[in-house]
N, C-alpha and C. Protein backbone atom coordinates (compact mmCIF):
# COMPACT_ATOMS: atom_id res chain seq x y z
N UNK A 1 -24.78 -1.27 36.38
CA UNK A 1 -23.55 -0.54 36.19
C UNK A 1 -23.86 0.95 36.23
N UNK A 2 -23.28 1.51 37.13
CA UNK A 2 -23.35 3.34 37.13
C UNK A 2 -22.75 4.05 35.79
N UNK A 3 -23.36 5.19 35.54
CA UNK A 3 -23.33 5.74 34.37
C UNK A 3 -21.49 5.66 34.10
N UNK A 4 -21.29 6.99 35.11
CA UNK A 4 -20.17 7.38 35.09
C UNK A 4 -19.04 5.71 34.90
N UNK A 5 -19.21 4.76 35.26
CA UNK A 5 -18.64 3.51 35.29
C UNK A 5 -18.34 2.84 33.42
N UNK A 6 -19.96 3.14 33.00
CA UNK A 6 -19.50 3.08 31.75
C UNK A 6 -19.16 3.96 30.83
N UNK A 7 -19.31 5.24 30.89
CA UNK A 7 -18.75 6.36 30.56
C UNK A 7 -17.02 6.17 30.32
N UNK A 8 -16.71 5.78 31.49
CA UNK A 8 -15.28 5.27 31.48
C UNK A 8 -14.75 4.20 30.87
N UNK A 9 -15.41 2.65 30.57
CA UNK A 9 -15.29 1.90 29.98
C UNK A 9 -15.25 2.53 28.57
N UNK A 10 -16.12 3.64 27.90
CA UNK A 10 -16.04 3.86 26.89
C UNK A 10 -14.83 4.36 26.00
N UNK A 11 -14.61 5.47 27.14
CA UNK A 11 -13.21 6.44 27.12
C UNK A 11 -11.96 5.38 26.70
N UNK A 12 -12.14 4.38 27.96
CA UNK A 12 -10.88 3.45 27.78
C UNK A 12 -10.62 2.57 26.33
N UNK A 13 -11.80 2.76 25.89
CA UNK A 13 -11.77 1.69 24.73
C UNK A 13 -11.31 2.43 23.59
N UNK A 14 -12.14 4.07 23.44
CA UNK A 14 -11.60 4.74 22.26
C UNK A 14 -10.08 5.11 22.32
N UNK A 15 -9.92 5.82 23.30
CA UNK A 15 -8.04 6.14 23.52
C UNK A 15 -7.30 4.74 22.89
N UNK A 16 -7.96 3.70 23.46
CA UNK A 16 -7.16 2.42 22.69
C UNK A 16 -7.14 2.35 21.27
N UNK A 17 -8.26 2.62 20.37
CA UNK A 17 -8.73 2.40 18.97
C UNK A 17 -7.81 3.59 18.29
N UNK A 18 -7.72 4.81 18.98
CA UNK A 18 -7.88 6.26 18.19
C UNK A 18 -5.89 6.21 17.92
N UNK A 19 -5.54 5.44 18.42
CA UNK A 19 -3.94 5.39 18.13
C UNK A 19 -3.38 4.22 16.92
N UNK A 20 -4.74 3.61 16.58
CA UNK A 20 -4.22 2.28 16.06
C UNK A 20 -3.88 2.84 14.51
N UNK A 21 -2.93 2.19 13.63
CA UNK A 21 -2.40 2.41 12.30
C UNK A 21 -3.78 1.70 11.66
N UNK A 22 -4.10 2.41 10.25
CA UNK A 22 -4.72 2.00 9.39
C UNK A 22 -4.21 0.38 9.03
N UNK A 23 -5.06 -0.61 8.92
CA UNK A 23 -4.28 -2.04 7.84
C UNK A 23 -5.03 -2.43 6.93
N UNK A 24 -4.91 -1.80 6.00
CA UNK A 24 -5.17 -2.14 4.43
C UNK A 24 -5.03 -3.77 4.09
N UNK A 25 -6.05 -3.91 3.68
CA UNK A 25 -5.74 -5.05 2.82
C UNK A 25 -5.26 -5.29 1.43
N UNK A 26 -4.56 -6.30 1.24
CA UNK A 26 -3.53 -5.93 -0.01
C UNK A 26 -4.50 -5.84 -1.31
N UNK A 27 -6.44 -6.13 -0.91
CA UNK A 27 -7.18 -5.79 -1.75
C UNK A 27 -7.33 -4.10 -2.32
N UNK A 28 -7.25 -3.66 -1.14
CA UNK A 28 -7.88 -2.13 -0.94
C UNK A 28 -6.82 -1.39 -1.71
N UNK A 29 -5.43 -1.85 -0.86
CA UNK A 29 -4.33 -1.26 -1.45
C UNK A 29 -3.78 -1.08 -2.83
N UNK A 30 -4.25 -2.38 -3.74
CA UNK A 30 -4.36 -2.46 -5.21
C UNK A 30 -5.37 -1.85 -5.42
N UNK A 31 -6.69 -2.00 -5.37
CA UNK A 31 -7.68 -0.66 -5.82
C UNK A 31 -7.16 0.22 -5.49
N UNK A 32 -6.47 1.19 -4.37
CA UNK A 32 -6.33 2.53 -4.22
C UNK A 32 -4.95 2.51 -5.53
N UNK A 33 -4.22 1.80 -5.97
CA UNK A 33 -3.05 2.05 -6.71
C UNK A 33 -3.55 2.17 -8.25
N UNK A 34 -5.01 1.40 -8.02
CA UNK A 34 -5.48 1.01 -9.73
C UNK A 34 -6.17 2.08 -10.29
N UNK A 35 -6.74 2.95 -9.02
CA UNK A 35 -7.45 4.01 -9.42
C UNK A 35 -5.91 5.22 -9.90
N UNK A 36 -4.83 5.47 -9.10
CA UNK A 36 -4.31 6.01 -9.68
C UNK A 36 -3.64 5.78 -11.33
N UNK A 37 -3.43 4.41 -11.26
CA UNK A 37 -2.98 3.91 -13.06
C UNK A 37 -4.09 4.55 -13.37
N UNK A 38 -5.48 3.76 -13.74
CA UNK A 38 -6.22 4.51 -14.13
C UNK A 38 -6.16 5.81 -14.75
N UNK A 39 -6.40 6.68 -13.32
CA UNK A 39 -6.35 8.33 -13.86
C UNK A 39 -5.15 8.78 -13.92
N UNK A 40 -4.27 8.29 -14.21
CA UNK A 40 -3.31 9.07 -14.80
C UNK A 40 -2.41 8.09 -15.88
N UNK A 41 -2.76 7.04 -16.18
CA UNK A 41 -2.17 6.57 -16.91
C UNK A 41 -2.77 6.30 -17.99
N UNK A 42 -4.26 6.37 -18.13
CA UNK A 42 -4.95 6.13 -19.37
C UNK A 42 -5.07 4.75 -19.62
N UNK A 43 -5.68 3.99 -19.17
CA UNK A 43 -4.73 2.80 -19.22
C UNK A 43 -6.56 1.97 -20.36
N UNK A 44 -6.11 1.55 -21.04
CA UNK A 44 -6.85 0.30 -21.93
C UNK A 44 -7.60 -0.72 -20.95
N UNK A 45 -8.65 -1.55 -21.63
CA UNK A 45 -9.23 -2.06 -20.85
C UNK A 45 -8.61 -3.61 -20.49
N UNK A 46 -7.90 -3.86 -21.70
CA UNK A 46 -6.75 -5.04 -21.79
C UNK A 46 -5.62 -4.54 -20.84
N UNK A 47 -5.49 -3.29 -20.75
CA UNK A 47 -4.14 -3.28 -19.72
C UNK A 47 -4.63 -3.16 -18.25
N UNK A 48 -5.73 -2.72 -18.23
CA UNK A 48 -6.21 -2.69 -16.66
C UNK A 48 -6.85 -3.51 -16.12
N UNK A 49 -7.38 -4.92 -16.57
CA UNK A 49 -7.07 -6.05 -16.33
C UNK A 49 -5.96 -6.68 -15.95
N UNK A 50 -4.76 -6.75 -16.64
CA UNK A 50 -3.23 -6.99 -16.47
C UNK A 50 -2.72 -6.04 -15.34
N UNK A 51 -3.13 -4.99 -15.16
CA UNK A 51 -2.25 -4.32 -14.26
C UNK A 51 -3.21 -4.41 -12.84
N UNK A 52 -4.12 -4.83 -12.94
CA UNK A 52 -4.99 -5.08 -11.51
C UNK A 52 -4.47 -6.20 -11.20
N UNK A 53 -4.15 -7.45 -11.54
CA UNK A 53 -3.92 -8.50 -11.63
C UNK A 53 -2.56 -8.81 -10.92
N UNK A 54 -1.22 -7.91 -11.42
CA UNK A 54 -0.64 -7.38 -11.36
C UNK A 54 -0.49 -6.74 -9.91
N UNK A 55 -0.89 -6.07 -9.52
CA UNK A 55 -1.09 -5.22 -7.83
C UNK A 55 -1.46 -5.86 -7.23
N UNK A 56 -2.54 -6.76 -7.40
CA UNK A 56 -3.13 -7.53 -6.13
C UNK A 56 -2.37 -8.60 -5.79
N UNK A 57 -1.15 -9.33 -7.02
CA UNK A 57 -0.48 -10.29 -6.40
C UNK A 57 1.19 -9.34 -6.26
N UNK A 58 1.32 -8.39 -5.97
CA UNK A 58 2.48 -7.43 -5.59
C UNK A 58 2.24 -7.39 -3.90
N UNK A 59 0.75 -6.91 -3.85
CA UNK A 59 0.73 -6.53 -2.40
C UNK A 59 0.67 -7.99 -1.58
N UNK A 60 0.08 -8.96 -2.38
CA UNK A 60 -0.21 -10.38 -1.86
C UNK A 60 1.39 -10.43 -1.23
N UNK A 61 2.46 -10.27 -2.00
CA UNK A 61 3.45 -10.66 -1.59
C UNK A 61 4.45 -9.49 -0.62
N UNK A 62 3.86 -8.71 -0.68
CA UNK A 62 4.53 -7.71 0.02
C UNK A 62 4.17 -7.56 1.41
N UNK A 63 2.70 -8.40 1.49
CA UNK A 63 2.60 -8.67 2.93
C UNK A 63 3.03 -10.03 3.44
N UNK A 64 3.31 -10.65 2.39
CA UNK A 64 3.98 -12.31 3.17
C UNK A 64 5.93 -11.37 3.10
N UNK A 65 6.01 -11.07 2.57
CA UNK A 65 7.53 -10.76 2.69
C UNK A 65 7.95 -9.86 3.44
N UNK A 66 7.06 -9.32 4.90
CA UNK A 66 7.16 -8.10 5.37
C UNK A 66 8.23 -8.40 6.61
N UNK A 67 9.11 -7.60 6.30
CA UNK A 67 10.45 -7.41 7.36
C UNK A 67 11.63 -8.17 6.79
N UNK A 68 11.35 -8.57 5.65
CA UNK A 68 12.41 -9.23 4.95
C UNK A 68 12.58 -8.35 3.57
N UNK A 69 13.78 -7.25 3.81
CA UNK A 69 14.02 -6.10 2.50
C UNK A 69 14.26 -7.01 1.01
N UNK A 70 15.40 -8.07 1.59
CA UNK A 70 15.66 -8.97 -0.27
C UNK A 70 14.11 -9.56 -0.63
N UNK A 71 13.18 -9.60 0.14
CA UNK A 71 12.06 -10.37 -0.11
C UNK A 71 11.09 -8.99 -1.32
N UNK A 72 11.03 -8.27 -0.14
CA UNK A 72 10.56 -7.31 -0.65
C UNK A 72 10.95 -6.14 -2.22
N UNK A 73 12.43 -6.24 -2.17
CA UNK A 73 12.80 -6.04 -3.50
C UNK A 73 12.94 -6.80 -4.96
N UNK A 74 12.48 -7.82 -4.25
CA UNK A 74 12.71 -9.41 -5.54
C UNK A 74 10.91 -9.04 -5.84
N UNK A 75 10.10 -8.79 -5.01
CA UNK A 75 8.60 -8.48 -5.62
C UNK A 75 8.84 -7.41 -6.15
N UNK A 76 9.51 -6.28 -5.79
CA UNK A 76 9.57 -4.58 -6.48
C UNK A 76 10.00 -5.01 -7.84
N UNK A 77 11.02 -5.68 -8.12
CA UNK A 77 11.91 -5.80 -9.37
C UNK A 77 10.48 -6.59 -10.63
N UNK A 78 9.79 -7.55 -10.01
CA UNK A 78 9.44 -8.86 -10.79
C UNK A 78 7.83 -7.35 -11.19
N UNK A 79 7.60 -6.89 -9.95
CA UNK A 79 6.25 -5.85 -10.20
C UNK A 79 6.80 -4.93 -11.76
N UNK A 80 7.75 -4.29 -11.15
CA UNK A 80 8.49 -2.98 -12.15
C UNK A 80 8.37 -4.45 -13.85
N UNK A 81 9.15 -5.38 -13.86
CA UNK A 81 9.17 -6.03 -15.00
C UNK A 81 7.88 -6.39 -15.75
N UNK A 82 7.03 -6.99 -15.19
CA UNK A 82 5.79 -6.93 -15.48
C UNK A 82 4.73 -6.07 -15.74
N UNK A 83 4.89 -4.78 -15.15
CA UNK A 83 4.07 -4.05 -15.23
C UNK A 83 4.95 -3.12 -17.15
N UNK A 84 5.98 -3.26 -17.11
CA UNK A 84 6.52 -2.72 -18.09
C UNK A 84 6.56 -3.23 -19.63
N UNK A 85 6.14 -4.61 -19.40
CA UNK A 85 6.18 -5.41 -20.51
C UNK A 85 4.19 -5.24 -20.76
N UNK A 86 3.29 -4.88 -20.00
CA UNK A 86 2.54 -4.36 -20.43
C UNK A 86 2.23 -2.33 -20.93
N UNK A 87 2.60 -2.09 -20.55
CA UNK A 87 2.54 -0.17 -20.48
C UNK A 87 3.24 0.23 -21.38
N UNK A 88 2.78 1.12 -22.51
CA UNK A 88 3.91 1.97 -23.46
C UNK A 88 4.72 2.27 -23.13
N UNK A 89 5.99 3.11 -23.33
CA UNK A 89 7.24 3.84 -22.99
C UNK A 89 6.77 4.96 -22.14
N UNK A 90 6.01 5.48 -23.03
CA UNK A 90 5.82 6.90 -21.87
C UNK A 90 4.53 6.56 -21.03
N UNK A 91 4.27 5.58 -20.29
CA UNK A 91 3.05 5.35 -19.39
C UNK A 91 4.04 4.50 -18.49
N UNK A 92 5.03 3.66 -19.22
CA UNK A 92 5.80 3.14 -18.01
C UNK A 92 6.81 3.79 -17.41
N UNK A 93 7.49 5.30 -17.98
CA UNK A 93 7.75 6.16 -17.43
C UNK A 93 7.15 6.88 -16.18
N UNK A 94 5.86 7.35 -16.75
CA UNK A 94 5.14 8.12 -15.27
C UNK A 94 5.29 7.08 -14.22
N UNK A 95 4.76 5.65 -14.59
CA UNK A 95 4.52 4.95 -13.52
C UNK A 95 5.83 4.78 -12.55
N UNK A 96 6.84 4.45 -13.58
CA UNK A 96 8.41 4.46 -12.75
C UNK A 96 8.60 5.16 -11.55
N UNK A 97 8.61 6.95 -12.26
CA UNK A 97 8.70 7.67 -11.41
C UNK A 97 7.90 7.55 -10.13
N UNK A 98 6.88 7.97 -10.21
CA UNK A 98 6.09 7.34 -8.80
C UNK A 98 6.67 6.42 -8.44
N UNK A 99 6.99 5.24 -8.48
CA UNK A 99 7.70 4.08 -8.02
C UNK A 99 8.44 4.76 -7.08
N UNK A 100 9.39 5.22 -8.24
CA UNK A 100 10.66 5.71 -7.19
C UNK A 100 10.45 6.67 -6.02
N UNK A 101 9.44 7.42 -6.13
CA UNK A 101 9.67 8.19 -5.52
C UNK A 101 8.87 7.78 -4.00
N UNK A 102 7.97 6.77 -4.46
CA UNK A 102 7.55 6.41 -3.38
C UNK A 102 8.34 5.43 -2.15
N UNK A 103 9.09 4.68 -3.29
CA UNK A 103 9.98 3.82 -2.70
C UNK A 103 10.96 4.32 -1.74
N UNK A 104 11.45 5.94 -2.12
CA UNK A 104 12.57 7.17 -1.61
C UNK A 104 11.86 7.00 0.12
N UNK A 105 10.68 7.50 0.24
CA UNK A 105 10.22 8.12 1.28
C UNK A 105 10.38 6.88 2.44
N UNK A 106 10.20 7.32 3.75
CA UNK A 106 10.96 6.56 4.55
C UNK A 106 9.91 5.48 5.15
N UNK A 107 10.50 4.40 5.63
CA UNK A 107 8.81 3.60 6.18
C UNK A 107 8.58 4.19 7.35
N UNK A 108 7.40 4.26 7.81
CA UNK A 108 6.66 4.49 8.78
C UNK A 108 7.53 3.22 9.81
N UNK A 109 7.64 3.78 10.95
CA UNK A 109 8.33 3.45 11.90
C UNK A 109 7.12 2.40 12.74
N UNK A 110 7.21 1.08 13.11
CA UNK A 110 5.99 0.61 13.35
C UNK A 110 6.79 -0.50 15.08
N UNK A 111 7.45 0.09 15.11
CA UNK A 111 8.09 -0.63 16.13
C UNK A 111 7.55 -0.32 17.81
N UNK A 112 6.17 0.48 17.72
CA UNK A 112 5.71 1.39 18.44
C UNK A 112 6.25 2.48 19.72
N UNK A 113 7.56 2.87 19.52
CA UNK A 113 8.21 4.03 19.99
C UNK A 113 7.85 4.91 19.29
N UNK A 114 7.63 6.23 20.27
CA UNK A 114 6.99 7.77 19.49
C UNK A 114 8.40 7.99 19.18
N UNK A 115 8.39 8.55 17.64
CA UNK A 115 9.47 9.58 17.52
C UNK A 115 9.12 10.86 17.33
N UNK A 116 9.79 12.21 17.90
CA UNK A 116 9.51 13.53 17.81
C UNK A 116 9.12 13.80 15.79
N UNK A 117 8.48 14.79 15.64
CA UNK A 117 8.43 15.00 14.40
C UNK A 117 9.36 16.22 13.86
């Protein structure tokens, strides 16, 4: 095979890779959420057990329920209840907020049409 031949095979392969969306696993995604409880919630060693526990079967279901919104809000509601019946008042406050506010922001458009920014 000539250089330049695979040179090009290479090119073709990264342009393919360098567009692809991150996919988290609903493991990673609960560690990245647990580290925030964690540091900012203070959280006990009895509650961060419960609240890991907690995330990993949220995201479990948030990826079987994906493209189905009632699916997806019947896990938001049962997450928010559970996570509240463990967390003080003012720890299930902060956490709320984040909730919400994350929940506000818009989904990432995955239907693969560019939209202008």
């Amino acid at each position: 095979m000539k250089p330049h031949n695979l040179l090009f095979i290479i090119l073709l392969l990264y342009s393919a890779t360098s567009f692809a969306q991150p996919a988290w696993s609903p493991a990673r995604r609960s560690e990245m959420e647990m580290g925030w409880l964690r540091d900012s919630l203070h959280l006990t060693s009895a509650q961060e057990a419960k609240a890991g526990q907690i995330s990993l079967t949220y995201q479990q279901q948030m990826d079987n329920a994906h493209g189905s919104p009632k699916k997806e809000r019947t896990a938001m509601k049962k997450k928010d209840a559970a996570m509240k019946s463990i967390l003080t008042a003012s720890q299930y406050k902060t956490y709320y907020r984040r909730e919400r506010k994350i929940r506000s922001l818009p989904k990432p458009d995955r239907t693969g049409q560019h939209r202008a920014y």
